[in-house]
N, C-alpha and C. Protein backbone atom coordinates (compact mmCIF):
# COMPACT_ATOMS: atom_id res chain seq x y z
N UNK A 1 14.87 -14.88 -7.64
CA UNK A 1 13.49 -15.19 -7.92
C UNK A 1 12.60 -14.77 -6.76
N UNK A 2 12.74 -14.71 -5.30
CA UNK A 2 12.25 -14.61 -4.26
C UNK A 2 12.12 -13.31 -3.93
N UNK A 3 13.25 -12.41 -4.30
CA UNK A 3 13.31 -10.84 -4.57
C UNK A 3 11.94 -10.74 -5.63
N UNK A 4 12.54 -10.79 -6.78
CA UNK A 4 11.41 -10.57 -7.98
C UNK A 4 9.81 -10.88 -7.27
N UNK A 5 9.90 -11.81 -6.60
CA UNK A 5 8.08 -12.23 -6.29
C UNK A 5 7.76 -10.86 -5.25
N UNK A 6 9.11 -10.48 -4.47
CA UNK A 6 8.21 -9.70 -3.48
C UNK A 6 8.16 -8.45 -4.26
N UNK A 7 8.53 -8.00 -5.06
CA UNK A 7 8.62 -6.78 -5.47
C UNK A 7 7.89 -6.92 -6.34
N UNK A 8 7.16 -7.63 -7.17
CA UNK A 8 6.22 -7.67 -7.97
C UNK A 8 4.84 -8.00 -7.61
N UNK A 9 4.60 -8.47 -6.30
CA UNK A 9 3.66 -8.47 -5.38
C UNK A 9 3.47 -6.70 -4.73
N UNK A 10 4.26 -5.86 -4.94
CA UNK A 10 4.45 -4.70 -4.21
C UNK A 10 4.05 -3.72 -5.51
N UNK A 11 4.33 -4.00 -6.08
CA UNK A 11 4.19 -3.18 -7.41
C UNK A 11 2.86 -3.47 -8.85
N UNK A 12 2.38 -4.97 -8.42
CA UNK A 12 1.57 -4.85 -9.17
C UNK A 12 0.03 -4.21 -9.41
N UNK A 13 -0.36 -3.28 -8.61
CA UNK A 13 -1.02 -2.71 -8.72
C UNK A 13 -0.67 -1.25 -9.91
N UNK A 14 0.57 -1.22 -10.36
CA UNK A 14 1.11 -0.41 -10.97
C UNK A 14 1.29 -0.97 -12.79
N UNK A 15 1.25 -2.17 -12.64
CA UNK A 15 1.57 -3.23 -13.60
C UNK A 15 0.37 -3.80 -14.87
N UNK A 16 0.66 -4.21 -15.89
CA UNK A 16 -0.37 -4.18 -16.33
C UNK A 16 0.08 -6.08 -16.34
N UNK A 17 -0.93 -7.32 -16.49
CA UNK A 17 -0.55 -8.21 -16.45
C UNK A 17 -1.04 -8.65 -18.07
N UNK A 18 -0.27 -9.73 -19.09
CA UNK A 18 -0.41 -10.21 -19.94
C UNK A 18 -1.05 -11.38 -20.15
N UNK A 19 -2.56 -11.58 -19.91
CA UNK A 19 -3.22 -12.76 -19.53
C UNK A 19 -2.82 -13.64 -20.55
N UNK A 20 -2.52 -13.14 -21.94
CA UNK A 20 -2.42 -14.08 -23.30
C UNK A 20 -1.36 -14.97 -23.02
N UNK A 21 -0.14 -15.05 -22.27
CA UNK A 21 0.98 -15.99 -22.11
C UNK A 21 0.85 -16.57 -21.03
N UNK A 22 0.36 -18.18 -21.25
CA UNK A 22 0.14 -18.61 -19.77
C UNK A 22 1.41 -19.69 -19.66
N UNK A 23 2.78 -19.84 -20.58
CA UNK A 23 3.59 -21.17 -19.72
C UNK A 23 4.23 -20.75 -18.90
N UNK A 24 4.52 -21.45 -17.73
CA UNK A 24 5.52 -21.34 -16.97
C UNK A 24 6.94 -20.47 -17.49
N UNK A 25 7.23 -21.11 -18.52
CA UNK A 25 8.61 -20.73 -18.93
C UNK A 25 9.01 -19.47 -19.41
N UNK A 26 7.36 -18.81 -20.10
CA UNK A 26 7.21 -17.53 -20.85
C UNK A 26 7.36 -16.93 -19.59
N UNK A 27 6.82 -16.83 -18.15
CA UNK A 27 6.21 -15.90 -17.52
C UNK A 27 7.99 -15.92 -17.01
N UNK A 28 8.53 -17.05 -16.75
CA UNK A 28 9.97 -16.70 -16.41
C UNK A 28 10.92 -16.00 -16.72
N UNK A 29 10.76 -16.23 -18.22
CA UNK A 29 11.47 -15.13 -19.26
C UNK A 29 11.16 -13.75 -19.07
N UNK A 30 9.61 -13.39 -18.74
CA UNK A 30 9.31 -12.30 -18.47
C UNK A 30 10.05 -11.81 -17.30
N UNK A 31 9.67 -12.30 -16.29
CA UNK A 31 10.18 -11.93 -15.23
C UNK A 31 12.31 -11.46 -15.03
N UNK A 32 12.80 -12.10 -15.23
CA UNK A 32 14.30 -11.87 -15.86
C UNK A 32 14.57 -11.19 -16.63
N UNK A 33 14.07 -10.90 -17.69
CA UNK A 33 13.71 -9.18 -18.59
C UNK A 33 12.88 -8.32 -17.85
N UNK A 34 12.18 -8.43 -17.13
CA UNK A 34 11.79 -6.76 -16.49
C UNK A 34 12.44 -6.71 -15.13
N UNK A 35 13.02 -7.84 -14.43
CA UNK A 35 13.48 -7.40 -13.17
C UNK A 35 14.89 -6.48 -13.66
N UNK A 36 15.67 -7.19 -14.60
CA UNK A 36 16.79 -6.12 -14.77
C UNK A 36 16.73 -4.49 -14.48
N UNK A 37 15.88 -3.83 -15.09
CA UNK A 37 15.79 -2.43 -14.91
C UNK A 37 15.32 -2.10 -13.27
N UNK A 38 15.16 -2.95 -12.76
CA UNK A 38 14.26 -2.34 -11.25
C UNK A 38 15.96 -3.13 -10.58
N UNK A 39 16.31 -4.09 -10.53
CA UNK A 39 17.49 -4.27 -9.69
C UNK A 39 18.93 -4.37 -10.91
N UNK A 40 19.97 -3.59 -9.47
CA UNK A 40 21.40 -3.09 -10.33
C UNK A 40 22.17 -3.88 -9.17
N UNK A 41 23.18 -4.37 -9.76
CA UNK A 41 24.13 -4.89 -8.97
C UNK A 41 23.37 -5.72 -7.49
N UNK A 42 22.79 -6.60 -7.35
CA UNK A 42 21.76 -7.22 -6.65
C UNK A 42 21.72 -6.09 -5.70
N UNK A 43 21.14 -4.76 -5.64
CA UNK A 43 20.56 -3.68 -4.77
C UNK A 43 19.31 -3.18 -5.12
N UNK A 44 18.39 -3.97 -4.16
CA UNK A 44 17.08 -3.50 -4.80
C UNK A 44 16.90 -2.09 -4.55
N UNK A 45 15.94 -1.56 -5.65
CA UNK A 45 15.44 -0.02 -5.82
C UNK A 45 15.28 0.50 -4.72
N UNK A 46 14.95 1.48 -4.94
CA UNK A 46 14.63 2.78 -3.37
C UNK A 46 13.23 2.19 -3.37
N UNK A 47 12.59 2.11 -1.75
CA UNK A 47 10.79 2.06 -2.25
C UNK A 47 10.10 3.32 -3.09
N UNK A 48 9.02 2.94 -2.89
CA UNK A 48 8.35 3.68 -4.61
C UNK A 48 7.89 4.17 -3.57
N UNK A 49 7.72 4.97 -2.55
CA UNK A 49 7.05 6.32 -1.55
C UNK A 49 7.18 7.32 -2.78
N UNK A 50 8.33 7.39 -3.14
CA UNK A 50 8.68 8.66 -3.49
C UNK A 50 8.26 9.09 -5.00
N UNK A 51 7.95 7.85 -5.29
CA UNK A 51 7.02 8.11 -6.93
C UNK A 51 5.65 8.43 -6.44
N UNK A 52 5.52 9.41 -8.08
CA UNK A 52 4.18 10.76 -7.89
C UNK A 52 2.99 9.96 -8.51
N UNK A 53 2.88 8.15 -8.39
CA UNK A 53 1.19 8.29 -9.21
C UNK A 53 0.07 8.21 -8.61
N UNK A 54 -1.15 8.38 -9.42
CA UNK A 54 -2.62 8.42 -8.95
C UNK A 54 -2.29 10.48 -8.17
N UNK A 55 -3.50 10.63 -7.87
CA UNK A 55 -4.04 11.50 -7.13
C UNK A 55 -4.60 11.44 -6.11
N UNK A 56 -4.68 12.49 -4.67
CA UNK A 56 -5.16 11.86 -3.58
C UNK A 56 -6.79 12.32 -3.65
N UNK A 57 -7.45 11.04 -3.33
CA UNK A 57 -8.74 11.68 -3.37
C UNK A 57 -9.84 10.73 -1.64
N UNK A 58 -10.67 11.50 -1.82
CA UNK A 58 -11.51 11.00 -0.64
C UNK A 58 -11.13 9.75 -0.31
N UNK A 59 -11.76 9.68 1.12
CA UNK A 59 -12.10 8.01 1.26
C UNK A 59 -13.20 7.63 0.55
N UNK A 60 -13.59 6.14 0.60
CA UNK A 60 -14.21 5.57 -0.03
C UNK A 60 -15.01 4.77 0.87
N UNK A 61 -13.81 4.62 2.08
CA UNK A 61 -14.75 3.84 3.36
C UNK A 61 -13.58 4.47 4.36
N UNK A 62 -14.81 4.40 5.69
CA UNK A 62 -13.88 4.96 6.92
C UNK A 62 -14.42 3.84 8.17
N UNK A 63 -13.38 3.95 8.61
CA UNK A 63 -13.25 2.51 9.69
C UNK A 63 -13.50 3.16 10.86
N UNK A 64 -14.65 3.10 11.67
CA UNK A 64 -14.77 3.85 13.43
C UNK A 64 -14.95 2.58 13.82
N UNK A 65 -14.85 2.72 15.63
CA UNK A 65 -15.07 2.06 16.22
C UNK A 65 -14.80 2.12 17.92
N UNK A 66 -14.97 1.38 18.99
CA UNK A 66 -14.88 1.73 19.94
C UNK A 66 -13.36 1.40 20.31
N UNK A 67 -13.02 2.03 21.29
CA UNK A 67 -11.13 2.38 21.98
C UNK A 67 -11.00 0.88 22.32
N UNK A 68 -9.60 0.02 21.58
CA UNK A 68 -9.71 -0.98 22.10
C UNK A 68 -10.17 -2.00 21.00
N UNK A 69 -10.75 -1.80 20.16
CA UNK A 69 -12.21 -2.65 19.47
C UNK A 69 -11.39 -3.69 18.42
N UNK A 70 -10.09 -3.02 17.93
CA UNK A 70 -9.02 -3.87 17.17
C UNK A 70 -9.49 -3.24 15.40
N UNK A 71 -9.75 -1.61 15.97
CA UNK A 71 -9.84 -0.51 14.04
C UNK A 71 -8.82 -0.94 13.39
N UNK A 72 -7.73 -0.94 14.15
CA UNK A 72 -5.96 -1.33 13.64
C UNK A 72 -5.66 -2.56 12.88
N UNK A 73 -6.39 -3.22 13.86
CA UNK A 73 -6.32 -5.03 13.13
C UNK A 73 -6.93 -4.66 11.94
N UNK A 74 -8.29 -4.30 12.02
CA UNK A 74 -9.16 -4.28 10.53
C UNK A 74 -8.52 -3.54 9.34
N UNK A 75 -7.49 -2.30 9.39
CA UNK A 75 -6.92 -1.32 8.65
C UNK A 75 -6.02 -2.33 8.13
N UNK A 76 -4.99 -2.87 8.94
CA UNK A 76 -3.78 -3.72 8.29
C UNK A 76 -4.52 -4.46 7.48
N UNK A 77 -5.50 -5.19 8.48
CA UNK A 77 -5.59 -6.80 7.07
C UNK A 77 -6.27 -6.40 5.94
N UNK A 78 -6.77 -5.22 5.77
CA UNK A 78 -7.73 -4.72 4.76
C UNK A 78 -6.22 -3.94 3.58
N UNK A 79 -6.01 -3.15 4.57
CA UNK A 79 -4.67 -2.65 3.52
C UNK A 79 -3.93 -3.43 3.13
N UNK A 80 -3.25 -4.64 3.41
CA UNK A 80 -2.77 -5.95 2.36
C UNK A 80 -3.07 -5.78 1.38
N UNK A 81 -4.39 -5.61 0.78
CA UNK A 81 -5.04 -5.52 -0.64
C UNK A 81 -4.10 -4.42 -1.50
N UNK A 82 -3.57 -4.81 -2.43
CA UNK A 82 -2.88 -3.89 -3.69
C UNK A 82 -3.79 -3.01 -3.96
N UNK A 83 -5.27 -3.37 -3.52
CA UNK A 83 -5.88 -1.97 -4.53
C UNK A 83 -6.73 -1.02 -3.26
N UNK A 84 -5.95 -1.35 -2.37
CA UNK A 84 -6.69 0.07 -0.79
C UNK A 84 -5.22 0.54 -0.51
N UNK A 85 -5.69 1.45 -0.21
CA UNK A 85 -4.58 2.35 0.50
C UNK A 85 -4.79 3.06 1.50
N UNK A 86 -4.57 3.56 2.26
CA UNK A 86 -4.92 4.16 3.44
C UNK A 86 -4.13 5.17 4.15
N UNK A 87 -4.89 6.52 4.62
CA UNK A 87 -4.18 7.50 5.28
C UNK A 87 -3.25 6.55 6.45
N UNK A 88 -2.15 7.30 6.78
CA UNK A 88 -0.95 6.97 7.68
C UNK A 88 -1.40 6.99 8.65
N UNK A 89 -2.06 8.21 9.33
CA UNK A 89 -2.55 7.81 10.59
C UNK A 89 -3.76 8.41 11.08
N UNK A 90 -4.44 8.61 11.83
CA UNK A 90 -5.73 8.95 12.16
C UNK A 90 -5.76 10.51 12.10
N UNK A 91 -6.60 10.78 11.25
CA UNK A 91 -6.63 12.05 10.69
C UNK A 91 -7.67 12.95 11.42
N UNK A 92 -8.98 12.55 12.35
CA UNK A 92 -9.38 12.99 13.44
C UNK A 92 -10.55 14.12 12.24
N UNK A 93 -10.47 14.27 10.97
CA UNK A 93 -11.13 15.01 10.39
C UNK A 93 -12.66 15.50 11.05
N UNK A 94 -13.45 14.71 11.30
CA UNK A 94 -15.06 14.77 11.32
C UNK A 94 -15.22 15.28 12.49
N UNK A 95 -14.16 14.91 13.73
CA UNK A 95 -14.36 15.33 15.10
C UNK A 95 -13.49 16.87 15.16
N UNK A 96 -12.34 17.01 15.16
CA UNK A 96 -11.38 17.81 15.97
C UNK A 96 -10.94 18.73 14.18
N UNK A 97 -10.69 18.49 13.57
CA UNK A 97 -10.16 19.11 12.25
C UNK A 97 -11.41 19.74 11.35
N UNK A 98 -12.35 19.50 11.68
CA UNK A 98 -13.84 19.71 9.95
C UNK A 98 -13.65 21.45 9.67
N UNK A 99 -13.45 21.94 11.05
CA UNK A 99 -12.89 23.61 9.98
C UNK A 99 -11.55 24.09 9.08
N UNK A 100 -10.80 22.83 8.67
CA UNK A 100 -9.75 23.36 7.88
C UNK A 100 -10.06 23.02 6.54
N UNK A 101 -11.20 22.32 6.43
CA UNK A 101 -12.11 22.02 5.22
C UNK A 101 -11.56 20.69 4.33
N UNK A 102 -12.17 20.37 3.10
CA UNK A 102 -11.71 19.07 2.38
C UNK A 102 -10.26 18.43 2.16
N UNK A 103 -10.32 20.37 1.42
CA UNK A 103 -9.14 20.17 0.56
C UNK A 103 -7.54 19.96 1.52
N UNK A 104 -7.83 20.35 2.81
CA UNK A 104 -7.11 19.88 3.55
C UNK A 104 -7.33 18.49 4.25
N UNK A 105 -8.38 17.90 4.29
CA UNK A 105 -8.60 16.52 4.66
C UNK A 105 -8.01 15.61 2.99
N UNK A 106 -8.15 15.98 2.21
CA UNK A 106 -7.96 15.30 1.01
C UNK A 106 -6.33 15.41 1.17
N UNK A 107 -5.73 16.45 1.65
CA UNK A 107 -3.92 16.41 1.09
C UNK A 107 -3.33 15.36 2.51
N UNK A 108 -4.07 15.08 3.29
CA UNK A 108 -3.89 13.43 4.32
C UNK A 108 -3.89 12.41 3.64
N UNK A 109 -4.66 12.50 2.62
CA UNK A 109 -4.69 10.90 1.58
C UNK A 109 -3.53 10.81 1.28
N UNK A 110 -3.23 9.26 0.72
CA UNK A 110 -2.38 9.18 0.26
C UNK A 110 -2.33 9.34 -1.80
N UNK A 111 -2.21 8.96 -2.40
CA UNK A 111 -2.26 8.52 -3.84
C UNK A 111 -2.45 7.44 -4.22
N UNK A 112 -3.72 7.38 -4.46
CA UNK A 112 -4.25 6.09 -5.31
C UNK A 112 -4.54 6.28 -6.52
N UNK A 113 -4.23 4.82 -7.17
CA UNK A 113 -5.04 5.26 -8.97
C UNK A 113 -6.04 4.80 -8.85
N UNK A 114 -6.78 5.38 -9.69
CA UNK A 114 -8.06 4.85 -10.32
C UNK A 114 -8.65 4.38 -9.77
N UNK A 115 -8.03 2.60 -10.05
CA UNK A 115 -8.94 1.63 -9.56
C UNK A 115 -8.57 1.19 -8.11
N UNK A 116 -7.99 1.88 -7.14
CA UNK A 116 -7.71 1.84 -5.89
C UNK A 116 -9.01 2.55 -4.96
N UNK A 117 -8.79 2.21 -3.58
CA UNK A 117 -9.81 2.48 -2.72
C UNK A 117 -9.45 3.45 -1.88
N UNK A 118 -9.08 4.12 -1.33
CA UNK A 118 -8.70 4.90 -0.19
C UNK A 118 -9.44 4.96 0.77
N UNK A 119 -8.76 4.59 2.39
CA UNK A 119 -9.24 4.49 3.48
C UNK A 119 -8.99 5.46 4.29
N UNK A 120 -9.80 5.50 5.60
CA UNK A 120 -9.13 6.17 6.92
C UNK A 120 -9.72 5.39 7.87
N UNK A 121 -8.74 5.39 9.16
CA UNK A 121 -9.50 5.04 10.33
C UNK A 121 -9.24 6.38 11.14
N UNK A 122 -10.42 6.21 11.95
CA UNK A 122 -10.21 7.29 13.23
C UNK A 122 -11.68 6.86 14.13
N UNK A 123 -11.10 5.70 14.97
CA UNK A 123 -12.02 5.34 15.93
C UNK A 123 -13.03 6.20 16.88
N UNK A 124 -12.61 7.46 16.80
CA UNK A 124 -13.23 8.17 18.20
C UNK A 124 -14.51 8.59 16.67
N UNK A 125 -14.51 8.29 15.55
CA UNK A 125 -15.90 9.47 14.99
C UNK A 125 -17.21 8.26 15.75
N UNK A 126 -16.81 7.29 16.32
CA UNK A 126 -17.92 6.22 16.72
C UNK A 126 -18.44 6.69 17.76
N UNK A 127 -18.08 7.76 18.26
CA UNK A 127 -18.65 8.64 19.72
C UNK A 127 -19.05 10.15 19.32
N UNK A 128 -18.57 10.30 18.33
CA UNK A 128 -18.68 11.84 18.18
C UNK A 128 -20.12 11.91 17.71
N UNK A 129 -20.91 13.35 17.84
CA UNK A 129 -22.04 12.87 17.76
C UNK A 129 -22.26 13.89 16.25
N UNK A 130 -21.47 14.85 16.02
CA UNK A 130 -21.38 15.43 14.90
C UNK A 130 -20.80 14.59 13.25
N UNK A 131 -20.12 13.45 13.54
CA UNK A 131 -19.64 12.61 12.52
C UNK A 131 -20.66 12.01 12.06
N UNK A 132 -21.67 11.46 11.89
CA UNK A 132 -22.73 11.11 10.66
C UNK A 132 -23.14 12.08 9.58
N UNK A 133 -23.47 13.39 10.47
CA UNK A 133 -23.90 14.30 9.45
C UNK A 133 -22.81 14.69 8.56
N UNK A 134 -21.61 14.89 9.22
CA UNK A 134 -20.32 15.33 8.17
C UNK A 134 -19.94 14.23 7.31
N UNK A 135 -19.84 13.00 7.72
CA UNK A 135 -19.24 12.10 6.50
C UNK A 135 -20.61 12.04 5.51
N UNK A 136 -21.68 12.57 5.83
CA UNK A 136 -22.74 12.25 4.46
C UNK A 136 -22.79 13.58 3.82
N UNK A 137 -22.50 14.52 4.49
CA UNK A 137 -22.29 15.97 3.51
C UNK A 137 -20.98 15.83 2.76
N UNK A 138 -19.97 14.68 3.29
CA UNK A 138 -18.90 14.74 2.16
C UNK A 138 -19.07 13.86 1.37
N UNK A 139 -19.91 12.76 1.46
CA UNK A 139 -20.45 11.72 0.13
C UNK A 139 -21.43 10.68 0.85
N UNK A 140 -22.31 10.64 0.67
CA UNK A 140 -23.44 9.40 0.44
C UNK A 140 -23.27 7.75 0.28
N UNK A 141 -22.63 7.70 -0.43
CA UNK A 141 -21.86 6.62 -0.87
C UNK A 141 -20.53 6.47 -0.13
N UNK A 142 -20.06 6.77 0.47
CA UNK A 142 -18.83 6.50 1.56
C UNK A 142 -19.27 5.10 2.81
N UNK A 143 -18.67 3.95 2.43
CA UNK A 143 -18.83 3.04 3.36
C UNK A 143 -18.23 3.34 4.80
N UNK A 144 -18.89 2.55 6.06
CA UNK A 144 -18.46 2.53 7.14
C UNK A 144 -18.63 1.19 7.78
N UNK A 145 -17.00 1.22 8.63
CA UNK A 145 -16.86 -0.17 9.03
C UNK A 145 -16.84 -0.10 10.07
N UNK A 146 -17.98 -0.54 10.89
CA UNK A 146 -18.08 -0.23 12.18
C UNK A 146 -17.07 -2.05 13.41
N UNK A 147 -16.00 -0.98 14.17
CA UNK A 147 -16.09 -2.17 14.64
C UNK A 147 -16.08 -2.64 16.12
N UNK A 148 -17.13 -3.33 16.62
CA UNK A 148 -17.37 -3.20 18.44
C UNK A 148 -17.02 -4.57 18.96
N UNK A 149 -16.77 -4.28 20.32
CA UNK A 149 -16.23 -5.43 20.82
C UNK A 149 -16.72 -5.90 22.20
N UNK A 150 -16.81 -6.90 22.51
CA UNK A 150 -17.90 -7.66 23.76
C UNK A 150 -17.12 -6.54 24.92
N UNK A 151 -18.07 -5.53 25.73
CA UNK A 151 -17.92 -4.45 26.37
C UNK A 151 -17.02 -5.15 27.45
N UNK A 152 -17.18 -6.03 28.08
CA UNK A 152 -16.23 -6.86 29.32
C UNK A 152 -14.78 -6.87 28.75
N UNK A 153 -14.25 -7.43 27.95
CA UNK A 153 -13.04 -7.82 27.26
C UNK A 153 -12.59 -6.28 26.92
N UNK A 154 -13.30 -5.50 26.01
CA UNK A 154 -12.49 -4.19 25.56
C UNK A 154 -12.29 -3.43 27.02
N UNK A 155 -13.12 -3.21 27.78
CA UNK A 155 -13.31 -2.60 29.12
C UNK A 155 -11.61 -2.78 30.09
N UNK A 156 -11.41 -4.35 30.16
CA UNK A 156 -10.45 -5.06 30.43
C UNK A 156 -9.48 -4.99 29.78
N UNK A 157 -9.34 -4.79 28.00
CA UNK A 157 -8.33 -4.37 27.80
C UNK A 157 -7.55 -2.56 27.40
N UNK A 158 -8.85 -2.16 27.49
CA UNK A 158 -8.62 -0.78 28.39
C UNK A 158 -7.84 -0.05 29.12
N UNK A 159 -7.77 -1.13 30.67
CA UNK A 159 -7.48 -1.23 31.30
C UNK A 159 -6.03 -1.21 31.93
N UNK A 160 -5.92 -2.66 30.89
CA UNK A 160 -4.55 -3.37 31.29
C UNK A 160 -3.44 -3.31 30.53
């Protein structure tokens, strides 16, 4: 049962849910009929990296901020969410990469469906002085999460 919750916590963004059956007992039954096909001989599945869904497409929001500022903290607790996803690692696009063009900033995404969000962080576009104009020539509508931190403390942990 404890298997089944985490893997259905991992996967339900993939899932469609059946709001019409609400007892306890139905949703149990459910659960014991669809875990069979995902676990064999109590060995859970390969992770789903390697399944092809959604398409990779832009961000939707990009996370800058100053060295230090805790972009990282904000990426994890934000990526928890089943429906964000987020490039692997700082993709540096707006500053150091903007001449290999979209379609190469787009094959960094990962695959989201639909109704998913796709992120990036890359703290240094919060200094660059060319990154405003480029993230609004690639969409208008692209959020930014700016995140700064009391200059003494980041300075200090800088530092140390």
């Amino acid at each position: 049962q404890e298997d089944w919750g985490r893997l259905h916590k991992s996967i339900s963004c993939l899932l469609r849910v059946d709001s019409s059956s609400s007892g306890a007992d139905e949703r149990t039954d459910q659960r014991r009929a669809s875990a069979a096909p995902i676990l064999k001989n109590d060995t859970p599945s390969p992770p789903m990296s390697h399944l092809k869904f959604g398409n990779k497409k832009l961000p939707k929001a990009i996370i800058v901020g100053v060295k230090k500022g805790g972009t990282r903290a904000v990426l994890e607790f934000i990526r928890i969410h089943p429906d964000v996803r987020a490039a692997g690692t700082e993709t540096h696009f707006f500053d150091r990469n903007y001449a290999r063009g979209l379609e190469w900033y787009r094959g960094l995404m990962p695959r989201t469906l639909e109704s998913q969000i796709t992120m990036e962080k890359t703290p240094s576009y919060f200094v660059t002085k060319e990154t405003p104009r480029r993230i609004s020539a690639m969409s208008q509508d692209v959020k930014l999460i700016v995140v700064v931190r009391d200059p003494v403390t980041r300075a200090i942990s800088d530092y140390t």
